[in-house]
N, C-alpha and C. Protein backbone atom coordinates (compact mmCIF):
# COMPACT_ATOMS: atom_id res chain seq x y z
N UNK A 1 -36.92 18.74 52.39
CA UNK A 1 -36.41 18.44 51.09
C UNK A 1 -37.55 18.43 50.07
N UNK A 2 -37.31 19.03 48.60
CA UNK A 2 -38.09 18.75 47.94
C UNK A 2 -38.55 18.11 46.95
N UNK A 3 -39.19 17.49 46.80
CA UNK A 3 -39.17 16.05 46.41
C UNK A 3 -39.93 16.50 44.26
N UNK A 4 -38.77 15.75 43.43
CA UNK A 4 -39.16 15.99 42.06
C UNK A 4 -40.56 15.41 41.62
N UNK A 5 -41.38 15.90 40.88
CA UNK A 5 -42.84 15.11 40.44
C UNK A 5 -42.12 13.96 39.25
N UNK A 6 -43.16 13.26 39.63
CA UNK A 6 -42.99 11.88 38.97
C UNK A 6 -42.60 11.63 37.34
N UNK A 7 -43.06 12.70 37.10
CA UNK A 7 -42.50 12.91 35.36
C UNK A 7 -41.30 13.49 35.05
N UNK A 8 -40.85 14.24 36.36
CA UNK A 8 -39.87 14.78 36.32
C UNK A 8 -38.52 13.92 36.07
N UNK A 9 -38.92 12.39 37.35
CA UNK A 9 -37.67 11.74 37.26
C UNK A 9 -38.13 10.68 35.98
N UNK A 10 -39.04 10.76 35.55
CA UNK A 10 -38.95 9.75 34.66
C UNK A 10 -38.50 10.37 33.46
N UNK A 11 -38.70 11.70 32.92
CA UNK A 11 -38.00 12.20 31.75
C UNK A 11 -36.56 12.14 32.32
N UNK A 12 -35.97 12.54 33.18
CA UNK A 12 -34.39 12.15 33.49
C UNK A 12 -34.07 11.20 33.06
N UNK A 13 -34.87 9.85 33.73
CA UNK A 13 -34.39 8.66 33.42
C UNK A 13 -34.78 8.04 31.98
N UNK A 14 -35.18 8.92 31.04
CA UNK A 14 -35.38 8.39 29.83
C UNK A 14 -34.24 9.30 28.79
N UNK A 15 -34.44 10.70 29.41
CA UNK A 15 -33.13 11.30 28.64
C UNK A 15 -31.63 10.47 28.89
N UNK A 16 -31.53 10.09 30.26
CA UNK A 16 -30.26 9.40 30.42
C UNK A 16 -30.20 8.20 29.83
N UNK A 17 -31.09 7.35 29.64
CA UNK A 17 -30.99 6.13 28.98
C UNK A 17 -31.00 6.53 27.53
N UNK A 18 -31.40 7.40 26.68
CA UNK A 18 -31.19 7.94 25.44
C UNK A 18 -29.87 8.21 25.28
N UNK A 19 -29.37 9.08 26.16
CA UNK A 19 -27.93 9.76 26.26
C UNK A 19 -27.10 7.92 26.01
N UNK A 20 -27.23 7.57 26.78
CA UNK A 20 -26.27 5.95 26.96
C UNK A 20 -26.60 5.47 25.54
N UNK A 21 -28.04 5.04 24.94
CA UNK A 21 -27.56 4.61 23.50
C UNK A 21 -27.09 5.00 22.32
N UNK A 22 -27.78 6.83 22.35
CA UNK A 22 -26.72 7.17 21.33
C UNK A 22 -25.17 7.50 21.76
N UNK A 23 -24.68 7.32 23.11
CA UNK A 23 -22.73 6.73 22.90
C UNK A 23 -22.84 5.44 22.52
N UNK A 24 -23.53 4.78 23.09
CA UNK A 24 -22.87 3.26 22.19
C UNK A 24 -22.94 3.04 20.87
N UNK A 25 -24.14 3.78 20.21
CA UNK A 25 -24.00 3.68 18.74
C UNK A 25 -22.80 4.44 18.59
N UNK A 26 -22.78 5.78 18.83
CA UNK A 26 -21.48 6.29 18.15
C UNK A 26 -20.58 5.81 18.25
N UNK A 27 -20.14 4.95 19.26
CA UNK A 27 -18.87 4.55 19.85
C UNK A 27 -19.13 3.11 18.66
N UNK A 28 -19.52 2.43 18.95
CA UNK A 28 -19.78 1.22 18.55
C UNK A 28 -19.73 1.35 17.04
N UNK A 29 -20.99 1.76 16.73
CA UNK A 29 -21.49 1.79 15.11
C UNK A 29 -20.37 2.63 14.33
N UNK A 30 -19.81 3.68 14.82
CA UNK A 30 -18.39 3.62 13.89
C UNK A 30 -17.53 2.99 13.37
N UNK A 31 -17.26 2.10 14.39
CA UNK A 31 -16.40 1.29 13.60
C UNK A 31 -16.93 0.07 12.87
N UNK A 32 -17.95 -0.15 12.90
CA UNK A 32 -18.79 -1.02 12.58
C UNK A 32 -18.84 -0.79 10.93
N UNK A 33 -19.17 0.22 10.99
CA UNK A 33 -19.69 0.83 9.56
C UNK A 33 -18.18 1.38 8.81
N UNK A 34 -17.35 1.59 9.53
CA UNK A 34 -15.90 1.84 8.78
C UNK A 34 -15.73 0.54 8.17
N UNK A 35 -15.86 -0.71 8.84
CA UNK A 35 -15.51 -2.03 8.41
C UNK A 35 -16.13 -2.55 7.69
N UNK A 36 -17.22 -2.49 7.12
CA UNK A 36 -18.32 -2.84 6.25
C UNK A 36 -17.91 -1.71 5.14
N UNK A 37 -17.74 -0.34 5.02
CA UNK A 37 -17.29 0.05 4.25
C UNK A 37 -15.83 -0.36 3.38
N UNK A 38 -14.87 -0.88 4.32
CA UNK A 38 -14.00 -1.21 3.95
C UNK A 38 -13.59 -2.74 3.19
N UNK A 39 -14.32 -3.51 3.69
CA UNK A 39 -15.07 -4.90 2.89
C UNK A 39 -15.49 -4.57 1.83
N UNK A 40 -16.73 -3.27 1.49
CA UNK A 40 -17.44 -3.28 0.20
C UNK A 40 -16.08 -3.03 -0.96
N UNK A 41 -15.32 -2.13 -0.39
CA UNK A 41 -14.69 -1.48 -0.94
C UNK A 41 -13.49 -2.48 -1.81
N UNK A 42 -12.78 -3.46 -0.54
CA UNK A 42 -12.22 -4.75 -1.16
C UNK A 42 -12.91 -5.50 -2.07
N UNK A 43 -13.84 -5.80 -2.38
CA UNK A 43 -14.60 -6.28 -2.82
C UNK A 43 -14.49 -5.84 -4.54
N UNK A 44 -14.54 -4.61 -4.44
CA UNK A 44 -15.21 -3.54 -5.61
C UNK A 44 -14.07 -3.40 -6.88
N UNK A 45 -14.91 -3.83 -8.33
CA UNK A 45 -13.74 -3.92 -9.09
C UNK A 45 -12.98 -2.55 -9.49
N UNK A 46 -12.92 -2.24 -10.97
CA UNK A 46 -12.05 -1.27 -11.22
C UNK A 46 -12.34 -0.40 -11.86
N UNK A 47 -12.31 0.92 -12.18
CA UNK A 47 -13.53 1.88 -12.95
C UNK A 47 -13.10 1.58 -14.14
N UNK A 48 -11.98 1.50 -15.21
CA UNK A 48 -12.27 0.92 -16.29
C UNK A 48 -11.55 -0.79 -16.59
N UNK A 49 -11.94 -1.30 -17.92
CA UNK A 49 -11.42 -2.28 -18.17
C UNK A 49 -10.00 -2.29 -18.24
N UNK A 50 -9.26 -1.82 -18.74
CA UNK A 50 -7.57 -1.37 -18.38
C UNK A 50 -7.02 -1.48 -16.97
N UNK A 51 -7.90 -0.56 -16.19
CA UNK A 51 -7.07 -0.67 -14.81
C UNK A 51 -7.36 -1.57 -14.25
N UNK A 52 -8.40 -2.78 -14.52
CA UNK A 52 -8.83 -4.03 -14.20
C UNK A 52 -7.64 -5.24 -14.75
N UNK A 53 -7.23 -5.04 -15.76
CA UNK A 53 -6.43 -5.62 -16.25
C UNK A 53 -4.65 -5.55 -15.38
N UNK A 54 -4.58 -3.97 -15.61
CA UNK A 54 -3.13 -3.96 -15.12
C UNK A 54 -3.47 -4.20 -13.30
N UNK A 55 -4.35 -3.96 -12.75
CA UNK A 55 -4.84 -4.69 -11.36
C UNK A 55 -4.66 -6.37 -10.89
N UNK A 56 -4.50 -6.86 -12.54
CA UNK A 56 -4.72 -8.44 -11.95
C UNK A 56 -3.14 -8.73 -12.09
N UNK A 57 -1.91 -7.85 -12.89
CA UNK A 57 -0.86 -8.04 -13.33
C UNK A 57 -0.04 -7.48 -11.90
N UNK A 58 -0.51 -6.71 -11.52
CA UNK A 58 0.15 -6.34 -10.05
C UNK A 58 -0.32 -7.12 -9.13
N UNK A 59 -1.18 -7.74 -9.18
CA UNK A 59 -1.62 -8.33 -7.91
C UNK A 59 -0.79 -9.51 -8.27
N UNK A 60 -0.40 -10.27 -9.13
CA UNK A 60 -0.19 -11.44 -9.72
C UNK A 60 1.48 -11.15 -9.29
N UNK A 61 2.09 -10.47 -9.31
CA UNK A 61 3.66 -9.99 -9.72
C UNK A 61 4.07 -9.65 -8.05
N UNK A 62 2.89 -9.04 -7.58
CA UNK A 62 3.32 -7.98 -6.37
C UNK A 62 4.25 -8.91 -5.53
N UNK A 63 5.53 -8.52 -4.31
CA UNK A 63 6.17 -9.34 -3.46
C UNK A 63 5.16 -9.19 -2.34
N UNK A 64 4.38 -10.31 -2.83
CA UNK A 64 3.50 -10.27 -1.32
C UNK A 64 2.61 -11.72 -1.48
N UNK A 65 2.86 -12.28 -0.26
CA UNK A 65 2.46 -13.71 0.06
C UNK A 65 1.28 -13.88 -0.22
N UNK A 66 0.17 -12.45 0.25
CA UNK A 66 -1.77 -12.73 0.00
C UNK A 66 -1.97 -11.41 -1.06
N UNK A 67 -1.74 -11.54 -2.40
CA UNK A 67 -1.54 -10.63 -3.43
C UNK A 67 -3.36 -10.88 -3.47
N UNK A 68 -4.10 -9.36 -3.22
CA UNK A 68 -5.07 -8.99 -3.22
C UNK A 68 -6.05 -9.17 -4.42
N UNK A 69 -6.24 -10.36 -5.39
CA UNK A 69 -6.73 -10.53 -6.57
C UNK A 69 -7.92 -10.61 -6.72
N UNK A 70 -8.41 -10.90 -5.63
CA UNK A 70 -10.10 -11.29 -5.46
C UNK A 70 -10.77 -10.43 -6.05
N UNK A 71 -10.64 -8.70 -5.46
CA UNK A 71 -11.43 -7.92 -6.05
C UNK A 71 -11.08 -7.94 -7.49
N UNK A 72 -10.17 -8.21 -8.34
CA UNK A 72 -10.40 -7.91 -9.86
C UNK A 72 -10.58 -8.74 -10.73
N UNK A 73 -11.46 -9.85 -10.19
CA UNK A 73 -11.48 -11.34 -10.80
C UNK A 73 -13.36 -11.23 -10.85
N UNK A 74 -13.53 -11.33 -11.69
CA UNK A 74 -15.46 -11.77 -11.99
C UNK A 74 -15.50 -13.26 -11.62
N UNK A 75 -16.69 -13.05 -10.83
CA UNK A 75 -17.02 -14.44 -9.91
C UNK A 75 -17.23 -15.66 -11.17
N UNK A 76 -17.81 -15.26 -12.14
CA UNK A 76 -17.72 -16.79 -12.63
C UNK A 76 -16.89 -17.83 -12.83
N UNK A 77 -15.75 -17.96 -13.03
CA UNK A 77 -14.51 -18.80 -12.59
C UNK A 77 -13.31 -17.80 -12.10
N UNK A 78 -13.92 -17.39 -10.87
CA UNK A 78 -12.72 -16.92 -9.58
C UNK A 78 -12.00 -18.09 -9.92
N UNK A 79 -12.29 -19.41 -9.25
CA UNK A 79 -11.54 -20.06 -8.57
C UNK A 79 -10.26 -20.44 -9.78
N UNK A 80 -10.84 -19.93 -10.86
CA UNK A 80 -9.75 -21.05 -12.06
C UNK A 80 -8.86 -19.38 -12.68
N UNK A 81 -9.33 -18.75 -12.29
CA UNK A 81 -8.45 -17.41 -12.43
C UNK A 81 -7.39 -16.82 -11.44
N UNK A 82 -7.93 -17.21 -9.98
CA UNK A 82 -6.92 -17.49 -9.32
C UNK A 82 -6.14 -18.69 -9.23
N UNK A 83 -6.02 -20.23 -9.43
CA UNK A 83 -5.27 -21.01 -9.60
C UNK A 83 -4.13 -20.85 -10.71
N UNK A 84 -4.78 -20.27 -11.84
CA UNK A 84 -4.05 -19.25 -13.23
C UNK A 84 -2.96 -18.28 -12.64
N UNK A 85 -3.42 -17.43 -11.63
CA UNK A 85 -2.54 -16.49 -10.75
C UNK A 85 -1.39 -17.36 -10.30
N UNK A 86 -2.15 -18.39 -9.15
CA UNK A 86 -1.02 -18.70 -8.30
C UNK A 86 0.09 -19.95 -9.45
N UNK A 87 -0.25 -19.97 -10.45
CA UNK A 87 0.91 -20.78 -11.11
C UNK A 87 1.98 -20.14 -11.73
N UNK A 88 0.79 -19.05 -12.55
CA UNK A 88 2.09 -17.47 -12.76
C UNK A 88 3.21 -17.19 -11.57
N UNK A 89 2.94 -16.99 -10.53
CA UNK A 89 3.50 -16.86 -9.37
C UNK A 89 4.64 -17.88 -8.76
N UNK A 90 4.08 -19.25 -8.96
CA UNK A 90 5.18 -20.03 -8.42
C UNK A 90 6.31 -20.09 -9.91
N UNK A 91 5.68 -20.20 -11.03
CA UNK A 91 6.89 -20.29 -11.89
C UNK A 91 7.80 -19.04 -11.89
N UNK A 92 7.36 -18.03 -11.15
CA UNK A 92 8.53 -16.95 -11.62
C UNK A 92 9.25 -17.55 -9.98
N UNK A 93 8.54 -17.17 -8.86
CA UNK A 93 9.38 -17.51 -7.14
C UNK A 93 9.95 -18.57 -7.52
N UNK A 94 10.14 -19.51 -8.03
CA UNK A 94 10.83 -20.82 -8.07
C UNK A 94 12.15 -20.18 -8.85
N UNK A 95 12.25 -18.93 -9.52
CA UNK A 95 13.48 -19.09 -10.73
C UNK A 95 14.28 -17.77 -10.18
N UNK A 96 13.40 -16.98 -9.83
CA UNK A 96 13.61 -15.10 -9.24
C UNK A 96 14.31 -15.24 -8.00
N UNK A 97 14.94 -14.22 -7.95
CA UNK A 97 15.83 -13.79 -6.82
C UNK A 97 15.08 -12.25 -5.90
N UNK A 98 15.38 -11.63 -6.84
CA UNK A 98 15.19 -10.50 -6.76
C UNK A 98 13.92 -10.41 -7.07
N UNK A 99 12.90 -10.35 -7.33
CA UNK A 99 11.32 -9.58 -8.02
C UNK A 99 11.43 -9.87 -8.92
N UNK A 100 9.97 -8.70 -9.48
CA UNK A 100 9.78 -8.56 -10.98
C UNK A 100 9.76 -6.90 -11.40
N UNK A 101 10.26 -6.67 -12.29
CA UNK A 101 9.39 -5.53 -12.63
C UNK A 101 8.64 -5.63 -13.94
N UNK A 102 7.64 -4.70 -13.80
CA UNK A 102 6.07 -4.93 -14.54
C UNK A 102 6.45 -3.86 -15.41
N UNK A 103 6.77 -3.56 -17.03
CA UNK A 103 6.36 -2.66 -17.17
C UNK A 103 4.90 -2.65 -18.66
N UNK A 104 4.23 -1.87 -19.00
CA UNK A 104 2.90 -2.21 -20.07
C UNK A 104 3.30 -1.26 -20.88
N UNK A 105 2.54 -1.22 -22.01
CA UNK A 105 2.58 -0.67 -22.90
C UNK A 105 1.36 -0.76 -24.01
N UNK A 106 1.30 0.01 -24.99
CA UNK A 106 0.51 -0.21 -25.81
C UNK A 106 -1.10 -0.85 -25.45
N UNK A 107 -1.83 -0.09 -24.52
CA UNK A 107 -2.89 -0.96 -24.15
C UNK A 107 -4.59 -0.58 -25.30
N UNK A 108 -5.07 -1.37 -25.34
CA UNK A 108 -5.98 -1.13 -26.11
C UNK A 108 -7.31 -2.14 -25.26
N UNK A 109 -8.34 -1.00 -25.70
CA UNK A 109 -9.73 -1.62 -25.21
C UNK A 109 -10.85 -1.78 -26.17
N UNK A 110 -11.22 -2.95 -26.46
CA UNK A 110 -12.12 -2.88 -27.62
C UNK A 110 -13.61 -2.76 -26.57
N UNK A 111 -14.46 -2.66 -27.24
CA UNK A 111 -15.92 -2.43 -27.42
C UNK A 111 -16.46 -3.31 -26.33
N UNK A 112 -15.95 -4.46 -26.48
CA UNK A 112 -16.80 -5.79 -25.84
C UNK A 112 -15.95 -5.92 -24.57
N UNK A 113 -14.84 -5.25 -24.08
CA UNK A 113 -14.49 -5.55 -22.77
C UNK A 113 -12.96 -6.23 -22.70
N UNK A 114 -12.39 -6.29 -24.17
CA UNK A 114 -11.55 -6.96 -24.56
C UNK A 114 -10.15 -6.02 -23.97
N UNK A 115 -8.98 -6.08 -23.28
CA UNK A 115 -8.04 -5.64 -23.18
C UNK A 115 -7.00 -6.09 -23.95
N UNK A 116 -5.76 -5.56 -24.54
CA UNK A 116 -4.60 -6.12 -24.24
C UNK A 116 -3.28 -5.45 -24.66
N UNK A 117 -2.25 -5.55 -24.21
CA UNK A 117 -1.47 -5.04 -23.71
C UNK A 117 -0.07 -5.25 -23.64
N UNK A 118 1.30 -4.61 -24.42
CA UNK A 118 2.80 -5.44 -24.43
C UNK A 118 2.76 -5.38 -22.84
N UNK A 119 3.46 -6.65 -22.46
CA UNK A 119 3.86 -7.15 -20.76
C UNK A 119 5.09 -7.09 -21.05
N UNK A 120 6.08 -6.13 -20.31
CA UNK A 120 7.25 -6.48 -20.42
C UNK A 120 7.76 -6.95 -18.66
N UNK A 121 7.76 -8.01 -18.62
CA UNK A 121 8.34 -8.70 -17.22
C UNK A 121 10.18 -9.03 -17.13
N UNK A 122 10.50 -8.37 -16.16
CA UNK A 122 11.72 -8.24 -15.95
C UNK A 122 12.55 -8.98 -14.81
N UNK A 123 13.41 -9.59 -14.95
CA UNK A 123 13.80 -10.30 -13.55
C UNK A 123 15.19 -10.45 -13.75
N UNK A 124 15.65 -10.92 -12.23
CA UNK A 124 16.93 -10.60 -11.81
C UNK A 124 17.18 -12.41 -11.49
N UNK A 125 17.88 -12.98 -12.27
CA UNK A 125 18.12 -14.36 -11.75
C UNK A 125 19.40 -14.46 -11.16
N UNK A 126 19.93 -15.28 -10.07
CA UNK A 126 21.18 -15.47 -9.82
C UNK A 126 21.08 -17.24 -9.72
N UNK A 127 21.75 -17.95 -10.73
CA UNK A 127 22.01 -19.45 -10.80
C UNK A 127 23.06 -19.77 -9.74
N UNK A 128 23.25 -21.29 -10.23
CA UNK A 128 23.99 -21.71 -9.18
C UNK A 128 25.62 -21.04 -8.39
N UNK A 129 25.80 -21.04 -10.06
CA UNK A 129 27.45 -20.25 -9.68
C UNK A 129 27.23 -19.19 -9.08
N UNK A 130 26.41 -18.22 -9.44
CA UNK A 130 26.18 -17.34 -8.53
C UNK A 130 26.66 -16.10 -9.55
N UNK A 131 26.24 -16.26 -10.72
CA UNK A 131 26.17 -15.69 -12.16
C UNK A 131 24.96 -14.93 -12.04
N UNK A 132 24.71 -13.48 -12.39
CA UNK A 132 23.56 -12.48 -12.38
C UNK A 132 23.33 -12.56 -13.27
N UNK A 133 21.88 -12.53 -13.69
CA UNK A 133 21.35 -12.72 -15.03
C UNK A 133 20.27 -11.69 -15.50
N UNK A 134 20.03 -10.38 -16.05
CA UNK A 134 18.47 -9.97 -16.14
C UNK A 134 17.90 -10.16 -17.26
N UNK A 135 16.70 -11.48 -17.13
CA UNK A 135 16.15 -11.52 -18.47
C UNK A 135 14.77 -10.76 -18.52
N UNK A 136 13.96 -10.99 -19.28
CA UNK A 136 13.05 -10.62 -19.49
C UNK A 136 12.80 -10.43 -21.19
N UNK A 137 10.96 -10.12 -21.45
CA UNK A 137 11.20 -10.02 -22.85
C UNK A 137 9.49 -8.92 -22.71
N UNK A 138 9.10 -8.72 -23.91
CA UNK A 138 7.66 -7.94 -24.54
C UNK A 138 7.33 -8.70 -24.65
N UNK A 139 5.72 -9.57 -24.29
CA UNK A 139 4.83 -9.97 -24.66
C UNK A 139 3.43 -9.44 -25.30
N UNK A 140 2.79 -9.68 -26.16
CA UNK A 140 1.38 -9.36 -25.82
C UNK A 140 0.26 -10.18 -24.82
N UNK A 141 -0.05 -9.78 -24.28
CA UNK A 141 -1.47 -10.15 -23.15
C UNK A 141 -2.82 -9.81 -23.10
N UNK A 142 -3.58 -10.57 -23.25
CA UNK A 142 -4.83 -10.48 -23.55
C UNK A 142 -5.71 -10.99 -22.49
N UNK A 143 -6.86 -9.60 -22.01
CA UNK A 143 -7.84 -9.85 -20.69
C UNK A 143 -8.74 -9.50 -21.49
N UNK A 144 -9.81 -10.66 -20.85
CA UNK A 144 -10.74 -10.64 -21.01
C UNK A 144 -11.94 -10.01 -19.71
N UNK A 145 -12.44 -8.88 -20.24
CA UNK A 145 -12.99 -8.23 -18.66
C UNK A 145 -14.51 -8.08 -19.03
N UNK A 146 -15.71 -7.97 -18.08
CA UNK A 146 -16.91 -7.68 -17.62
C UNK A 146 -16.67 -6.59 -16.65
N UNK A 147 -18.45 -5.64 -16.72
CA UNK A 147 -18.15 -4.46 -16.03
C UNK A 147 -19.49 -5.42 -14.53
N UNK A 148 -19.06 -5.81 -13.75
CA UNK A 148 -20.58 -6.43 -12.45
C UNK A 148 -20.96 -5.45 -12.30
N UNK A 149 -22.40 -5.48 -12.08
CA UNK A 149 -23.26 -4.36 -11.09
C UNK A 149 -23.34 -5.16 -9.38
N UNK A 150 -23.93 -4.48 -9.23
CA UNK A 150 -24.40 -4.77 -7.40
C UNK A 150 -22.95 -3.61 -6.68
N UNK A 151 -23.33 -3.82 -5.02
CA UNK A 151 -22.51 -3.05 -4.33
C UNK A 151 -20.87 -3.74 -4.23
N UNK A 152 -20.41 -5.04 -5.57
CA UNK A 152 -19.07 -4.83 -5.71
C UNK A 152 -19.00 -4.81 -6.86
N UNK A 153 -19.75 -4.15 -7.53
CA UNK A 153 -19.31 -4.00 -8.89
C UNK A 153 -18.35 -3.27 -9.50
N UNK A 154 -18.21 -3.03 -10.73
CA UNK A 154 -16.57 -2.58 -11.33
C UNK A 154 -16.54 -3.28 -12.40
N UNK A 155 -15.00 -3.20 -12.80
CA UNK A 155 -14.84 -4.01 -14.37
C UNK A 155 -14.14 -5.01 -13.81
N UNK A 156 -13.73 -6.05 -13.88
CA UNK A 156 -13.66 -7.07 -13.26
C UNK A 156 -12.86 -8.40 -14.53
N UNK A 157 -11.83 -8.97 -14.42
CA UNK A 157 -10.72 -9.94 -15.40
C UNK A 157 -11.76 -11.10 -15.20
N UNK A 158 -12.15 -11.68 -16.51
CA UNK A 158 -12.91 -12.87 -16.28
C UNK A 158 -11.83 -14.23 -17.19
N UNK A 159 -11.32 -13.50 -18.20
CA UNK A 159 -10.33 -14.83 -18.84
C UNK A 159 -9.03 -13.89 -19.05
N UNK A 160 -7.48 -14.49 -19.05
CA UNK A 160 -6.37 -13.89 -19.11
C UNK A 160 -5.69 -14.98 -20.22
N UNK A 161 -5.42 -14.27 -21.31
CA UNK A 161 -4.31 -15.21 -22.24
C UNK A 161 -3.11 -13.84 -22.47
N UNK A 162 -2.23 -15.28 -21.82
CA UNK A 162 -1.02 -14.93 -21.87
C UNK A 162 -0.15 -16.23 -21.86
N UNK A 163 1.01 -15.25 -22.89
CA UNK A 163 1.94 -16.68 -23.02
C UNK A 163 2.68 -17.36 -22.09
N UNK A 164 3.03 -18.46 -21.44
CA UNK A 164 3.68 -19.13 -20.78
C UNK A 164 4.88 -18.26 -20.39
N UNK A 165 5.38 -18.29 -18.55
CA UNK A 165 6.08 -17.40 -18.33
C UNK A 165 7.54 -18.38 -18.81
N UNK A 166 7.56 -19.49 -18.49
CA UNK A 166 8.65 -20.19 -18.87
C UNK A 166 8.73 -20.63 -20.06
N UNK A 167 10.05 -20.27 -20.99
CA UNK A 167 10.12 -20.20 -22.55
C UNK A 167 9.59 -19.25 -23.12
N UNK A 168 9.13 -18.40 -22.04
CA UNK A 168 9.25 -16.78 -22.62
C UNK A 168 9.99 -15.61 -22.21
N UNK A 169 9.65 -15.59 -21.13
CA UNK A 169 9.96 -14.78 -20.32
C UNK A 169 11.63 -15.35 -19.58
N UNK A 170 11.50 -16.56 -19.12
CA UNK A 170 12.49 -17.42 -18.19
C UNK A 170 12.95 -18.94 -18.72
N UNK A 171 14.27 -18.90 -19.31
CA UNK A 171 14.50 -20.17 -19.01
C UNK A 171 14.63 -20.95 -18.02
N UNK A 172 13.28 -22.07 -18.46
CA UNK A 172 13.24 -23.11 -17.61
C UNK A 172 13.51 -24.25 -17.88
């Protein structure tokens, strides 16, 4: 038998141990890096101030229990822009049957980051008797947006005035 020289099996055994880490990176580090991409990406606000705006009005409206707002909120009072959200939210679920529908209009962007925009919010009430009701009305709405830098940056809702949904929109 003939026996391999000593460099012989040791380049084997170094190509094969090469071979084994680049599969585990590929195998591994794919999805690794899909998921980190996909985080940055949640994260990341909105290419202009407008679609930052109508971003926080869908997220706010959408029929969905974890309405995705984070990314279009500027960190300096997240927390009081989402509490702003979730009150919008319970005053309409407390009165709504059916949804909402969102529709905008007239949007304008000033200079400084300023949005705003007719809100026309639409809803389907059914009261006690069991009487169908669709109210809704035009508001104007006013966002206040910043553009962040860093890897979640975007244009991003930092203050929202808008009028009270109840006694505008909904008798409450």
């Amino acid at each position: 038998m003939i026996e391999m020289p000593l460099s012989a099996r040791r380049w084997r055994r170094r190509a094969t141990v090469a071979a084994a880490v680049a599969f585990a990176v590929a195998c591994i580090g794919a999805p690794v890096r899909q998921a980190v991409m996909e985080a940055i990406e949640a994260g990341r606000g909105e290419k202009t101030p407008a679609a930052a705006a109508e971003a926080y009005l869908l997220a706010v409206f959408q029929p969905d229990d974890n309405p995705d707002i984070n990314r279009c909120l500027c960190g300096d009072n997240r927390d009081e822009l989402v509490r702003q959200a979730h009150d919008l939210r319970k005053q309409v679920e407390s009165r709504v049957t059916f949804g909402v529908r969102i529709e905008t209009t007239n949007w304008q962007t000033d200079s400084d980051g300023t949005v705003s925009a007719m809100v026309d919010l639409r809803f389907t009430e059914v009261d006690r008797t069991g009487s169908v009701t669709l109210t809704g009305a035009t508001h104007r709405w006013r966002f206040q947006t910043t553009e962040e830098g860093g890897i979640s940056g975007g244009w991003k809702v930092c203050r929202v005035d808008a009028p009270p949904v109840c006694g505008t929109y909904l008798r409450c």
